[in-house]
PDB file of N, CA and C in Angstrom:
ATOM      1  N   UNK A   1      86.732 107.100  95.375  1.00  0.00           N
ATOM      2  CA  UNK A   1      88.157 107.282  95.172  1.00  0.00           C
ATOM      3  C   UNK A   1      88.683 106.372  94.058  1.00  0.00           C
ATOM      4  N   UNK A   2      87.870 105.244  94.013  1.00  0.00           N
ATOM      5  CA  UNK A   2      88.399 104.195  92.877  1.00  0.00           C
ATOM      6  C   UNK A   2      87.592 104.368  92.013  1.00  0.00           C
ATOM      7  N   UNK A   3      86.755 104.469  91.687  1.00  0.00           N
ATOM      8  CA  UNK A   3      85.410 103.936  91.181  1.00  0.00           C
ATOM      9  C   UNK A   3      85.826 105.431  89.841  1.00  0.00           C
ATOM     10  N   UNK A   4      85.767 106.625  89.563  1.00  0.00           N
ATOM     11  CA  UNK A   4      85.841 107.524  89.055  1.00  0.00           C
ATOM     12  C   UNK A   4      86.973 107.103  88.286  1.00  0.00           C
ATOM     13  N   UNK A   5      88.186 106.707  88.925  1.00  0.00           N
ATOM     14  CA  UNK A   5      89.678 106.608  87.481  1.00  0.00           C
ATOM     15  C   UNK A   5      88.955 105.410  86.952  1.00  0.00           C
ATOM     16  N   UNK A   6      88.803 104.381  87.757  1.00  0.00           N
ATOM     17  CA  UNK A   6      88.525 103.228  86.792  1.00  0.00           C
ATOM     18  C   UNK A   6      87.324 103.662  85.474  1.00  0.00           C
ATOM     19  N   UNK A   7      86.255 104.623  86.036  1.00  0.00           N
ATOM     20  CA  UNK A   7      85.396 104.602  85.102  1.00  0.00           C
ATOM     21  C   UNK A   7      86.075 105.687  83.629  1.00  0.00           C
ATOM     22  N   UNK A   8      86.866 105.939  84.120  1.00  0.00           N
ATOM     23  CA  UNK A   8      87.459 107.113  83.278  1.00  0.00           C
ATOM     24  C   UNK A   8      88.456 106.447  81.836  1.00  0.00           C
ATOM     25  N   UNK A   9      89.512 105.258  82.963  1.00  0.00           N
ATOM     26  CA  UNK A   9      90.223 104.711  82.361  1.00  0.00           C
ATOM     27  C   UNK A   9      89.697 103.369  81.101  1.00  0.00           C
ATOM     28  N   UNK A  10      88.254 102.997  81.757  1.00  0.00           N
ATOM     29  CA  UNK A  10      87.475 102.253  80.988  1.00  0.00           C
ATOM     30  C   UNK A  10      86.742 103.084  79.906  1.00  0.00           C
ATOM     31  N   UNK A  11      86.217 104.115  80.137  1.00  0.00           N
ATOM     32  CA  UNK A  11      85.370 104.532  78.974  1.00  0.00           C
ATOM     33  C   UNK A  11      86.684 105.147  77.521  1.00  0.00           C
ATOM     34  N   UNK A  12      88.372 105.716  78.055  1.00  0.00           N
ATOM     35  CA  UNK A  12      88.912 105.678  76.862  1.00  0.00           C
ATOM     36  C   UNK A  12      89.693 104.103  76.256  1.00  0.00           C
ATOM     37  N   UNK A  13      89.436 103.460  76.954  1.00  0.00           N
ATOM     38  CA  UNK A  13      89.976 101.710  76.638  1.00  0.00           C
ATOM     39  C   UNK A  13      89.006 101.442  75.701  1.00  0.00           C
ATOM     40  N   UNK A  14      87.408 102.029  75.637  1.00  0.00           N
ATOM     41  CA  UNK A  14      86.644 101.576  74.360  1.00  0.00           C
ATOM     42  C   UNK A  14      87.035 101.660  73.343  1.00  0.00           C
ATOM     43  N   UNK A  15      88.070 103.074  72.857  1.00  0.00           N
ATOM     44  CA  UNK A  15      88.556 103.465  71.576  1.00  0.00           C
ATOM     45  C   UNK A  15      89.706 102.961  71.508  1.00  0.00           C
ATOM     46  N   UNK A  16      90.649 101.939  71.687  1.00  0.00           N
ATOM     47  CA  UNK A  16      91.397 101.409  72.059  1.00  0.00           C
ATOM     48  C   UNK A  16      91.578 100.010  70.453  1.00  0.00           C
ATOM     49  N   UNK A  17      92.248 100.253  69.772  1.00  0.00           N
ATOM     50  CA  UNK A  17      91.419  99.244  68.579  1.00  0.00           C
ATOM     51  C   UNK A  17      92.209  97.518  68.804  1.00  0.00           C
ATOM     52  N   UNK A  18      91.259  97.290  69.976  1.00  0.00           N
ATOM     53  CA  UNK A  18      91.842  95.444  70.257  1.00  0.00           C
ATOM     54  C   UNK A  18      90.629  94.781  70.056  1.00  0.00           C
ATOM     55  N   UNK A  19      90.538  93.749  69.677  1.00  0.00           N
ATOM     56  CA  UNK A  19      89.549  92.814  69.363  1.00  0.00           C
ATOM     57  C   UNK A  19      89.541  92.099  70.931  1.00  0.00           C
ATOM     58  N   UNK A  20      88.143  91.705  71.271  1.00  0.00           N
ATOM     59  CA  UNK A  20      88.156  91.449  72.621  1.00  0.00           C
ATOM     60  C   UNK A  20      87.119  90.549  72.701  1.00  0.00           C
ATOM     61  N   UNK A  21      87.930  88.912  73.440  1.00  0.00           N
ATOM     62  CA  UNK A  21      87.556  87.744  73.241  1.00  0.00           C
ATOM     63  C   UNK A  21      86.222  87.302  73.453  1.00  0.00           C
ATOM     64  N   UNK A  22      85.488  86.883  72.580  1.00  0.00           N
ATOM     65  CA  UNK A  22      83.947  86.154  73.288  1.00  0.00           C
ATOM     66  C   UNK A  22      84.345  84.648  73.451  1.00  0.00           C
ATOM     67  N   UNK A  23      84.136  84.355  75.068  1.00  0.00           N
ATOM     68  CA  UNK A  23      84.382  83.016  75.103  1.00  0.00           C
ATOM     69  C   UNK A  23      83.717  82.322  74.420  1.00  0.00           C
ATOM     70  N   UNK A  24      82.410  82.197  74.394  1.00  0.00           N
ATOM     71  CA  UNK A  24      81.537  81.358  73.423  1.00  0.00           C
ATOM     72  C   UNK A  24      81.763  81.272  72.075  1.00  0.00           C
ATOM     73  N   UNK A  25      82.773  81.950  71.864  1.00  0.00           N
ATOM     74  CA  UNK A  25      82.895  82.397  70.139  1.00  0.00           C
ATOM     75  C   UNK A  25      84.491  81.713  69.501  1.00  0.00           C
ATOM     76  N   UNK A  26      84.954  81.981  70.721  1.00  0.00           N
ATOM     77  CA  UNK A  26      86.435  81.866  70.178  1.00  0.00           C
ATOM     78  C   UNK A  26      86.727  80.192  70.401  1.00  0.00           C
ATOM     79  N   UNK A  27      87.452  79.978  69.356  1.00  0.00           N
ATOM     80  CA  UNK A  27      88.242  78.237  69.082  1.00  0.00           C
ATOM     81  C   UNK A  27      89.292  78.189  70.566  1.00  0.00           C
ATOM     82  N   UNK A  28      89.931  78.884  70.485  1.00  0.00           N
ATOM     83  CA  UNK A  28      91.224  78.570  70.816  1.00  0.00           C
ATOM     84  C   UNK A  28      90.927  78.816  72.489  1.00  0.00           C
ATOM     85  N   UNK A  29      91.543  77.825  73.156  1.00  0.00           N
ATOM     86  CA  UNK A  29      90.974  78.383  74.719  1.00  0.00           C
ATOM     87  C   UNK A  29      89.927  78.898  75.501  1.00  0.00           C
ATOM     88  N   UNK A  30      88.918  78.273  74.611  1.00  0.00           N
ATOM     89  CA  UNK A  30      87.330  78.046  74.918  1.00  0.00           C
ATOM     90  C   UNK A  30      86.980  77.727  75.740  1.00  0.00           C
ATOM     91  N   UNK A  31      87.083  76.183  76.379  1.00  0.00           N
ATOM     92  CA  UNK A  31      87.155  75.432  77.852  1.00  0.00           C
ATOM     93  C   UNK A  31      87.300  75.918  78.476  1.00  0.00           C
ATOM     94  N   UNK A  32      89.177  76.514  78.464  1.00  0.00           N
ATOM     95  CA  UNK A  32      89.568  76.609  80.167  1.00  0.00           C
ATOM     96  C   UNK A  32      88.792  78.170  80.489  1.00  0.00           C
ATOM     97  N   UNK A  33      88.361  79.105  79.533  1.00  0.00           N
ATOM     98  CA  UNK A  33      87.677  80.120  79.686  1.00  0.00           C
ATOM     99  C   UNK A  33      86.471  80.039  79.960  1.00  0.00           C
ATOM    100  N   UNK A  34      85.810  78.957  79.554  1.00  0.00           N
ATOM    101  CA  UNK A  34      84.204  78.583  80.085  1.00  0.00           C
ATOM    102  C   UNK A  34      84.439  78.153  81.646  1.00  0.00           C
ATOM    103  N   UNK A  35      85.432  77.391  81.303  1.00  0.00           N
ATOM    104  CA  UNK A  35      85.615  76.651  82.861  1.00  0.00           C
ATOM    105  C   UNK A  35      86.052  77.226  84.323  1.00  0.00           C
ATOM    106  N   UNK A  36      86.806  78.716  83.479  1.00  0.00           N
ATOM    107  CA  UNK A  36      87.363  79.736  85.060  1.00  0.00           C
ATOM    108  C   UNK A  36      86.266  80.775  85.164  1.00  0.00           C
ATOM    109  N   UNK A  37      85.129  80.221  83.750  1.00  0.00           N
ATOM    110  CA  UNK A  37      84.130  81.597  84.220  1.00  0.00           C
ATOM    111  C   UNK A  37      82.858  81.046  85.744  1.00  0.00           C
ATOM    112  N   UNK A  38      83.020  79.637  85.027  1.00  0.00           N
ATOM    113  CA  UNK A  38      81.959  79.143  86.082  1.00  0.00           C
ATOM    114  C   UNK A  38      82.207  79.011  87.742  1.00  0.00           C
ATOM    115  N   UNK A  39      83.442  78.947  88.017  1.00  0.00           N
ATOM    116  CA  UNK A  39      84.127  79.611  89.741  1.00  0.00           C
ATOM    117  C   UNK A  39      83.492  81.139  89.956  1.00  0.00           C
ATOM    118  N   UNK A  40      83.784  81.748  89.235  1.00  0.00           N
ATOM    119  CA  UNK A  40      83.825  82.930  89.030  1.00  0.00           C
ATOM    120  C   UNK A  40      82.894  83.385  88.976  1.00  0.00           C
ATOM    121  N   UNK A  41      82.116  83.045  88.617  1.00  0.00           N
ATOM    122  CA  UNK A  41      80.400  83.481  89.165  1.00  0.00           C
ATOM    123  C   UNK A  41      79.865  83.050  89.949  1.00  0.00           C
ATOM    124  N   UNK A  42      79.827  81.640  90.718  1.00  0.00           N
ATOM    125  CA  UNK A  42      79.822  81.166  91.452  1.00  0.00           C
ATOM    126  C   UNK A  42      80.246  82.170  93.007  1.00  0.00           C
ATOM    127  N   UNK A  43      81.523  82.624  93.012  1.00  0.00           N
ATOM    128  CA  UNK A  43      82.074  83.182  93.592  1.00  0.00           C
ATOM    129  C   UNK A  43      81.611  84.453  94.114  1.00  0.00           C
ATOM    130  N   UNK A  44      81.301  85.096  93.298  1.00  0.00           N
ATOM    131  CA  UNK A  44      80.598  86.610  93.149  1.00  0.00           C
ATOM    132  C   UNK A  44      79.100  86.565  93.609  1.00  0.00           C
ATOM    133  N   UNK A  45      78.296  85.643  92.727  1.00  0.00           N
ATOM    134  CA  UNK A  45      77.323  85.385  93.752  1.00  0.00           C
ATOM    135  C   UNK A  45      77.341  84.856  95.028  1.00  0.00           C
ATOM    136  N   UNK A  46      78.022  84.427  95.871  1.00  0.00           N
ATOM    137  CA  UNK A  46      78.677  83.953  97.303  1.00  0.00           C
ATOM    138  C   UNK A  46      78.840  85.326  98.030  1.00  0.00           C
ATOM    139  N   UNK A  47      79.764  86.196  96.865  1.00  0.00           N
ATOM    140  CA  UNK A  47      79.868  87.639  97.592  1.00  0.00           C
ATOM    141  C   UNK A  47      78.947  88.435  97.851  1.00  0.00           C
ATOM    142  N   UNK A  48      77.866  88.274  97.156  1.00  0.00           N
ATOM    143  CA  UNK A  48      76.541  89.134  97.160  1.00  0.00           C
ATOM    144  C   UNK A  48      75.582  89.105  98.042  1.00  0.00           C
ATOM    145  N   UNK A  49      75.609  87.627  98.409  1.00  0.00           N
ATOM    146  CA  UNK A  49      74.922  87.224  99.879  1.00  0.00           C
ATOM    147  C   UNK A  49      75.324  87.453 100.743  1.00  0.00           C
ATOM    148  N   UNK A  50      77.191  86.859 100.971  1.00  0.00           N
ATOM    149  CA  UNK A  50      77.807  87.231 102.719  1.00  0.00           C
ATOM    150  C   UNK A  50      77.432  88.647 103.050  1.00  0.00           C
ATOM    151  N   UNK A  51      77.258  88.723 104.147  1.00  0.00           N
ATOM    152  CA  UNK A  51      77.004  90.012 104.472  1.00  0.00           C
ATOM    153  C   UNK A  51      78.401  90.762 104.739  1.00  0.00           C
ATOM    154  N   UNK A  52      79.536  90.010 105.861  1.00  0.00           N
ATOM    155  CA  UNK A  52      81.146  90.778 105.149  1.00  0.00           C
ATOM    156  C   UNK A  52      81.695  89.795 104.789  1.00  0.00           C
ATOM    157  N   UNK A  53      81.714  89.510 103.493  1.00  0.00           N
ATOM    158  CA  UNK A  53      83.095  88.907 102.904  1.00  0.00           C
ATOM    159  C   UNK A  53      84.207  88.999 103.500  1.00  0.00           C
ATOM    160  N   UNK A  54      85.225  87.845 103.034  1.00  0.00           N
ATOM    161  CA  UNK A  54      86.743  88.151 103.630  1.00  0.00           C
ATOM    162  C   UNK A  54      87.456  88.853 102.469  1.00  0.00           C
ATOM    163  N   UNK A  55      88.063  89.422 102.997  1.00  0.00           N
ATOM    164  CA  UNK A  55      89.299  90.210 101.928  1.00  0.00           C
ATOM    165  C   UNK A  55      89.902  89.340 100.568  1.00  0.00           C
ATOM    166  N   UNK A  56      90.055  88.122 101.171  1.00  0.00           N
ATOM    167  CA  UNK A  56      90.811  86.839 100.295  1.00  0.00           C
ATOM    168  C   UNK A  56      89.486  86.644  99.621  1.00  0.00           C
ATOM    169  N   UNK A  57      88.221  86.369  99.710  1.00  0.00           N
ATOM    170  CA  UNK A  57      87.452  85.959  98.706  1.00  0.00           C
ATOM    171  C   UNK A  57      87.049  87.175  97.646  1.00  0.00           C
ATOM    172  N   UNK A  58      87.396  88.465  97.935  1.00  0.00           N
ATOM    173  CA  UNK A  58      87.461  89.154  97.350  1.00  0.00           C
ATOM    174  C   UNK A  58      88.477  89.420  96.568  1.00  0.00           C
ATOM    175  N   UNK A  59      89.635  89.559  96.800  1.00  0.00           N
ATOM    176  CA  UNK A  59      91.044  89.060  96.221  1.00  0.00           C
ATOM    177  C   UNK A  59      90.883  87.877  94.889  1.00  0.00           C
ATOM    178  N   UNK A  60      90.283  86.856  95.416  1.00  0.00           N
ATOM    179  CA  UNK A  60      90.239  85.603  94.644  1.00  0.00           C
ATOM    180  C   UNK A  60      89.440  85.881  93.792  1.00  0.00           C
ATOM    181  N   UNK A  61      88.198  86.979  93.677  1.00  0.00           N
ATOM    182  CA  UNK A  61      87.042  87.043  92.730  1.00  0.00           C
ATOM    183  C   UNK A  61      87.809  87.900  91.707  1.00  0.00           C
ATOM    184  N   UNK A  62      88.692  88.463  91.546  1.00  0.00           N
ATOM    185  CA  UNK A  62      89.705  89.188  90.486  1.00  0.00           C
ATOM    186  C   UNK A  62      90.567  88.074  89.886  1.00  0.00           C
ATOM    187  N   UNK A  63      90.580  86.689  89.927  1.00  0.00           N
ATOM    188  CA  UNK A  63      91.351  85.930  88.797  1.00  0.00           C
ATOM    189  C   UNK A  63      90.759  86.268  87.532  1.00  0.00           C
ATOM    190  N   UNK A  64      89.336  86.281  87.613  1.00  0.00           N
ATOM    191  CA  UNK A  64      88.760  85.989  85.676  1.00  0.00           C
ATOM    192  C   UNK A  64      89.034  87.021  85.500  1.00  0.00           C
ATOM    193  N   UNK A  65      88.967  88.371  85.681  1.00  0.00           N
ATOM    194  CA  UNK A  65      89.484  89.764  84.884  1.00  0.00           C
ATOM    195  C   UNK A  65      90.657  89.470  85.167  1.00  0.00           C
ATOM    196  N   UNK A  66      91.778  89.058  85.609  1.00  0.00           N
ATOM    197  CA  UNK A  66      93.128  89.330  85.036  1.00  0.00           C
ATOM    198  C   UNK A  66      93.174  88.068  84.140  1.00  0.00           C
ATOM    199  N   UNK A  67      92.801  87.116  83.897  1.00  0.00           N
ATOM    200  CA  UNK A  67      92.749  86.470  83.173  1.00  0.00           C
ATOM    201  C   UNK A  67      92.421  86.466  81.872  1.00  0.00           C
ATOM    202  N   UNK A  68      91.199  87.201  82.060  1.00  0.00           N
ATOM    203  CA  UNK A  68      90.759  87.616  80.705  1.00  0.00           C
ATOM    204  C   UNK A  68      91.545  88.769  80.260  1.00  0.00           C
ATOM    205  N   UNK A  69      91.940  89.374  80.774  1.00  0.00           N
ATOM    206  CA  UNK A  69      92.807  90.624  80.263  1.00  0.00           C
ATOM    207  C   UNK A  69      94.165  89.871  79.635  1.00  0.00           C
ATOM    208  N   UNK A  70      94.912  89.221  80.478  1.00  0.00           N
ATOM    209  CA  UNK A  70      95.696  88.672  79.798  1.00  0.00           C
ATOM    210  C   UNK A  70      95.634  87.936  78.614  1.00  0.00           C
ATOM    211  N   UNK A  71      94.367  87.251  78.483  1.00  0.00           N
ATOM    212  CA  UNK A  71      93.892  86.720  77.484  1.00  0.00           C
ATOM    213  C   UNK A  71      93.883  87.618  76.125  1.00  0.00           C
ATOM    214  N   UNK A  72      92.817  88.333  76.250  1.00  0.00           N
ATOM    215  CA  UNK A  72      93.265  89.413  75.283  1.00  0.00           C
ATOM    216  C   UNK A  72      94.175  90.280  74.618  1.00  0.00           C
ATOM    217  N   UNK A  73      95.193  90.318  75.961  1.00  0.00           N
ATOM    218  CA  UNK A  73      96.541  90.803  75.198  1.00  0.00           C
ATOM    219  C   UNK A  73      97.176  89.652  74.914  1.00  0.00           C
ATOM    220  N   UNK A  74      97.155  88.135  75.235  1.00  0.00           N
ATOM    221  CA  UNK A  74      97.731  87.481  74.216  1.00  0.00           C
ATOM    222  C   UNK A  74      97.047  86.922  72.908  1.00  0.00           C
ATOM    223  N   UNK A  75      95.976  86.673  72.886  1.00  0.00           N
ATOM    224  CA  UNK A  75      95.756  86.644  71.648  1.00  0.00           C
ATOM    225  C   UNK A  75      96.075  87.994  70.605  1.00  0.00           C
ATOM    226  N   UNK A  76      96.021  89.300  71.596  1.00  0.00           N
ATOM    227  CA  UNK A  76      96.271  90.100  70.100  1.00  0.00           C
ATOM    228  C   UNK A  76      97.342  90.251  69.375  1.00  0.00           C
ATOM    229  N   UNK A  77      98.188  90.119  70.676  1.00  0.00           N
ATOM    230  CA  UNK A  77      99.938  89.627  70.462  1.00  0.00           C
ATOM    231  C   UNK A  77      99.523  88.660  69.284  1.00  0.00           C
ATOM    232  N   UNK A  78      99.534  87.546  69.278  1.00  0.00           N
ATOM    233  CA  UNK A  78      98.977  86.290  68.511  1.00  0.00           C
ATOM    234  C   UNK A  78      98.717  86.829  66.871  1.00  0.00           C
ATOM    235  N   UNK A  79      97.934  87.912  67.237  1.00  0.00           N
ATOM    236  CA  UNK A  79      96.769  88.399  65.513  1.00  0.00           C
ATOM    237  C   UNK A  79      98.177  89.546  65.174  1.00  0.00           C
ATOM    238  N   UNK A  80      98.642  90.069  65.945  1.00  0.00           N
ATOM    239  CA  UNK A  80      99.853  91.165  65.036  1.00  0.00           C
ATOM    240  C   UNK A  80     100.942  90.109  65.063  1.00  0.00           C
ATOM    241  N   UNK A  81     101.204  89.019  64.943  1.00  0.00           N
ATOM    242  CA  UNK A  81     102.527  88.121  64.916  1.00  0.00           C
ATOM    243  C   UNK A  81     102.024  87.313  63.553  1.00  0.00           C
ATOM    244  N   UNK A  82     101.270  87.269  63.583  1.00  0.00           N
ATOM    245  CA  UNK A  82     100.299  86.403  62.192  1.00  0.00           C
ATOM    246  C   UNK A  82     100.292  87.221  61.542  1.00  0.00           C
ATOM    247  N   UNK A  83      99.659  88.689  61.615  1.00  0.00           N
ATOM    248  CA  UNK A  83      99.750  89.530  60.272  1.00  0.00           C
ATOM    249  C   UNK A  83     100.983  90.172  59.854  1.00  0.00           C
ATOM    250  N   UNK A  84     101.821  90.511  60.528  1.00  0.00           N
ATOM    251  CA  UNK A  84     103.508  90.470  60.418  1.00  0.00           C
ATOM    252  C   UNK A  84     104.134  89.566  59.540  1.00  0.00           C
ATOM    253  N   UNK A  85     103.732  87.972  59.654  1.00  0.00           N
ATOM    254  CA  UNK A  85     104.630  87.253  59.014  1.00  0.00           C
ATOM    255  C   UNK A  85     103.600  87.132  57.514  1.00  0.00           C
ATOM    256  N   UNK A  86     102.234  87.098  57.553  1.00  0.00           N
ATOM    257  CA  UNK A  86     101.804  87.785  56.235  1.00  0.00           C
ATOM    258  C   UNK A  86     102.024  88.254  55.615  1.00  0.00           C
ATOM    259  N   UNK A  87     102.177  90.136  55.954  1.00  0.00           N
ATOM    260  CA  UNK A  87     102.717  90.678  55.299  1.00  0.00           C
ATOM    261  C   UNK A  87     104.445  90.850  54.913  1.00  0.00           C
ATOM    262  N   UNK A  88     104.797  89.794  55.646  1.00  0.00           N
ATOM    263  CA  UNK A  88     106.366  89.689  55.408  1.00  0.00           C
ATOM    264  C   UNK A  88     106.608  88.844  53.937  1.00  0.00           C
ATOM    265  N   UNK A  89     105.972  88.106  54.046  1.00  0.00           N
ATOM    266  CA  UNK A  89     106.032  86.772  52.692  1.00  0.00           C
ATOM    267  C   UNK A  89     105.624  87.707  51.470  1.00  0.00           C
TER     268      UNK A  89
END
């Protein structure tokens, strides 16, 4: 029931023309992105073992994708506010 839109809604988000952050790569907010990835896997592997997880640790394993999503839409915010005042001058 989920699994089909999401895969649907992900495969046209590829053509989608946003630049999309590599933590290892990027200057700016490097750390705290290295640093919420390492919970975060941590976490997920925790989930893989319990045999039933609680709802809340599942809940909680969705910070780094909204995070990173947000991430990405602010930096791109960021790259069209920079090329705006570029091409403004």
């Amino acid at each position: 029931m989920v699994a089909t839109p999401l895969i649907l809604i992900l495969s046209v988000l590829v053509f989608v023309p946003i630049r999309y952050p590599y933590p290892t790569q990027m200057r700016a907010l490097r750390t705290p992105t290295l640093l919420l990835g390492i919970p975060w896997a941590v976490l997920g592997f925790a989930l893989l073992l319990l045999p039933d997880p609680s709802r809340w640790l599942v809940v909680l394993f969705c910070y780094y994708p909204l995070y990173y999503l947000l991430l990405t839409i602010y930096l791109a915010w960021q790259r069209r506010l920079a090329e705006r005042s570029t091409h403004a001058t």
